[in-house]
Protein backbone atom coordinates (compact mmCIF):
# COMPACT_ATOMS: atom_id res chain seq x y z
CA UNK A 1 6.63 -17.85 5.25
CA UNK A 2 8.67 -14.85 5.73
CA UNK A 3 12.06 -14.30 7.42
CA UNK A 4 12.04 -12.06 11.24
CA UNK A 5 12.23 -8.85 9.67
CA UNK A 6 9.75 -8.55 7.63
CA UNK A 7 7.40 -10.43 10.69
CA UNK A 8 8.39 -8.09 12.72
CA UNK A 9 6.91 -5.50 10.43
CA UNK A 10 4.03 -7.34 9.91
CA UNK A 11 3.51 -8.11 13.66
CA UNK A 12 3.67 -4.15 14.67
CA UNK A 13 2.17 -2.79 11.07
CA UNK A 14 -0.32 -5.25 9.53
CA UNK A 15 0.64 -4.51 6.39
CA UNK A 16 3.07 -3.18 4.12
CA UNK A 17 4.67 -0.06 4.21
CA UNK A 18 4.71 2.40 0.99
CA UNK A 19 8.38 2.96 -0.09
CA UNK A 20 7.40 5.85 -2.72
CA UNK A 21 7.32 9.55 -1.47
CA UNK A 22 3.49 9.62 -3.15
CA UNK A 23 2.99 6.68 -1.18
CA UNK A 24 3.73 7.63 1.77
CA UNK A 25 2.15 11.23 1.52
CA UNK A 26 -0.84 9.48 0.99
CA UNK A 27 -0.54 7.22 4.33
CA UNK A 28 -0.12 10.50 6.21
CA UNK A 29 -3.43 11.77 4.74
CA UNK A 30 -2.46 14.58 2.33
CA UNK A 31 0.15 16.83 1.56
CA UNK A 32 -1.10 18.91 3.91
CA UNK A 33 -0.45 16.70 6.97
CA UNK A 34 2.70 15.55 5.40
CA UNK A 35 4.27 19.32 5.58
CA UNK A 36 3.01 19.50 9.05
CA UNK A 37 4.60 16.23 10.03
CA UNK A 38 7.91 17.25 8.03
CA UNK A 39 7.86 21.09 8.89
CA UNK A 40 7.86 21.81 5.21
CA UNK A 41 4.97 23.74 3.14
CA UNK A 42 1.96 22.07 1.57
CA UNK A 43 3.83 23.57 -1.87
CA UNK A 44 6.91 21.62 -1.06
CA UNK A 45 5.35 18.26 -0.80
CA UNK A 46 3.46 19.05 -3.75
CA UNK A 47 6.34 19.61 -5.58
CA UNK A 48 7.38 15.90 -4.69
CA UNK A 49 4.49 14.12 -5.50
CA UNK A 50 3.16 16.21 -8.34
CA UNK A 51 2.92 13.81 -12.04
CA UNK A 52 3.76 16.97 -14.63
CA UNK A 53 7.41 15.88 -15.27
CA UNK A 54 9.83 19.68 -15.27
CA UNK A 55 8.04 20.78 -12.07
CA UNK A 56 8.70 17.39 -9.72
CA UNK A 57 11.55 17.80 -6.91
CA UNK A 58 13.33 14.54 -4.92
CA UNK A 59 13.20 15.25 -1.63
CA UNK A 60 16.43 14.96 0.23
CA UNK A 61 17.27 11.31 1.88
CA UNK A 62 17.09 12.87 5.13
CA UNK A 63 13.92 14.12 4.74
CA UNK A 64 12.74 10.81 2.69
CA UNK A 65 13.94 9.45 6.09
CA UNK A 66 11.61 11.56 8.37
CA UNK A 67 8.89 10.87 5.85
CA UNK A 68 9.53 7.48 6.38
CA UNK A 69 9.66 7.35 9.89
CA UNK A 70 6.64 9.62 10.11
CA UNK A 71 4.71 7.28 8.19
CA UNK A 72 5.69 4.28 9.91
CA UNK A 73 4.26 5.76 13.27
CA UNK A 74 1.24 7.31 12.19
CA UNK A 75 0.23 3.01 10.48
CA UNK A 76 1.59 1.80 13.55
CA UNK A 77 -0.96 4.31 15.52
CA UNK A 78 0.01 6.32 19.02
CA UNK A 79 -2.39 4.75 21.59
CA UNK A 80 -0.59 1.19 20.69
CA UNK A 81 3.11 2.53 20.57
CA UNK A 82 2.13 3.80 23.63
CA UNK A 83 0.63 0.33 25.25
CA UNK A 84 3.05 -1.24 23.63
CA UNK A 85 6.01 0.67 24.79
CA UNK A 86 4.74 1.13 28.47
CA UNK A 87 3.08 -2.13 29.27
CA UNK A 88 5.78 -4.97 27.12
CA UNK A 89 3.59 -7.43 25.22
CA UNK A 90 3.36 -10.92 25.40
CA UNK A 91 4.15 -12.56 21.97
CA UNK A 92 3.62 -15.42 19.83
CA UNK A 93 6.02 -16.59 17.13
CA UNK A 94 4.38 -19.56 14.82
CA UNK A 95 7.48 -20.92 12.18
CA UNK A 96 10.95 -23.03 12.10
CA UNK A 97 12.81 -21.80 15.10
CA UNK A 98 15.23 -23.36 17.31
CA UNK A 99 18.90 -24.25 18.25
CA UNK A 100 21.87 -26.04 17.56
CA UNK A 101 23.66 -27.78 20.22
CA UNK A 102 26.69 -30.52 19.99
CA UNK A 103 26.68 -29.81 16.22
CA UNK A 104 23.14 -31.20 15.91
CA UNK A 105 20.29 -28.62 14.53
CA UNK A 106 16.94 -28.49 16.73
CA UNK A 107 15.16 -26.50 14.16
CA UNK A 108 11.47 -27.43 13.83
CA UNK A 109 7.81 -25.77 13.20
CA UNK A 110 7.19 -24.27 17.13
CA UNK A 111 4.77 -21.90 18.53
CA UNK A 112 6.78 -20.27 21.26
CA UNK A 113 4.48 -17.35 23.50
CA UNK A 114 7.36 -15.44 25.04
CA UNK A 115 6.91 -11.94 27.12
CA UNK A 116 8.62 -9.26 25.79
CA UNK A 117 9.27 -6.40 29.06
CA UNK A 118 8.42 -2.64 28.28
CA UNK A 119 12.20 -2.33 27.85
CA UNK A 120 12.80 -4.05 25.23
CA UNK A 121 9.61 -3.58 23.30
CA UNK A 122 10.70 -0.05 23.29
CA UNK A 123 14.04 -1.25 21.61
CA UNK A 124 11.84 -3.45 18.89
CA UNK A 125 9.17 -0.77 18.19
CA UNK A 126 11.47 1.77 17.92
CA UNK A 127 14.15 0.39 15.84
CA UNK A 128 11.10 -0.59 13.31
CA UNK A 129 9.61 3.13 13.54
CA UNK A 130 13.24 4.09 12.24
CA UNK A 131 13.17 1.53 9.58
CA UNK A 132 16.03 -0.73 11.12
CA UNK A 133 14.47 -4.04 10.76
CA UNK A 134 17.85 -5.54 11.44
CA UNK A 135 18.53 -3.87 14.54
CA UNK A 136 14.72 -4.88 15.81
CA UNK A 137 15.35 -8.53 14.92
CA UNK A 138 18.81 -8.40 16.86
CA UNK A 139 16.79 -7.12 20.08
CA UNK A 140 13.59 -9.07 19.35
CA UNK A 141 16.35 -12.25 19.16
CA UNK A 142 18.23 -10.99 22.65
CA UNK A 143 14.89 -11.33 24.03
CA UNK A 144 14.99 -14.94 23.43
CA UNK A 145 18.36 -15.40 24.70
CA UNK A 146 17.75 -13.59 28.05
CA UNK A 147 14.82 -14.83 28.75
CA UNK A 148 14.22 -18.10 26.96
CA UNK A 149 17.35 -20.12 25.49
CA UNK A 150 20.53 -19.04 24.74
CA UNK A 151 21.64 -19.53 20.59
CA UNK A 152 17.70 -19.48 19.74
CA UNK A 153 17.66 -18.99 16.02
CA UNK A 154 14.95 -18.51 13.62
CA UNK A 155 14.26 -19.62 10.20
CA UNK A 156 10.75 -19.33 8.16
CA UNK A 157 8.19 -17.89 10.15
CA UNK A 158 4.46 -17.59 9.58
CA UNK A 159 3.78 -15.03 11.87
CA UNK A 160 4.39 -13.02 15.29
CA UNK A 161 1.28 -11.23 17.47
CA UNK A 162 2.30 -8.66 19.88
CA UNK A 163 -0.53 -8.53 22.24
């Protein structure tokens, strides 16, 4: 069971995402195609990743951000941003979800399939490319309230699917 965040991750991910610079050099498939991502030299990133202790460098944070973000879109793969992004995506959340109402709680274990419209998929996938889960959970929660009931909360989920 997992809270939205890290769902949403999983949902438009699969799997985990490396928080090391090494780690995510690797994801991008080299240093090579990690400069060309960042704009840097092949040298540069070596100097990041390298294991001889006097010669490593720490990148910036804004270019541990870009890193970041670059890696995050090349696991989450163009073609299906691009689906994704253009088309919406019908969704199914599996966990405890639901409302309170009249100070009673109508949390429970639901499957809900909801549609999400291209609109705000773009806000969801692109808030997680960035790395702000929070702000994808806030829009991925709107959706609910637009479109399905209003005060939906959620608690432990299992899973989402974006389709």
């Amino acid at each position: 069971m997992a809270d939205l965040e890290s769902s949403l991750n999983r949902a438009l991910f699969g799997r985990d995402i490396p928080t090391d610079v090494a780690g995510m050099v690797r994801e991008l498939g080299g240093t090579r195609e990690a400069a060309e991502a960042l704009g840097v030299t092949q040298r540069t990133v070596q100097r990041w990743t390298t294991s001889t202790a006097g010669q490593r460098r720490k990148p910036s944070t804004a270019t541990v951000g870009k890193l970041s973000t670059a890696t995050r879109r090349n696991i989450a793969g163009p073609d299906r941003l691009r689906r994704l992004r253009g088309q919406g995506s019908n969704t199914v959340t599996k966990g405890e979800m639901g409302m309170e109402a009249n100070k009673k709680s109508y949390m429970r274990d639901r499957r809900v399939t909801h549609e999400l419209t291209p609109q705000r998929m773009q806000a969801v996938t692109t808030a997680l490319i960035r790395g702000d889960t929070a702000k994808a959970a806030k829009s991925y929660a709107t959706a609910f309230d637009h479109n399905y009931v209003s005060g939906f909360t959620f608690g432990d989920l299992e899973y989402i699917t974006f389709d």
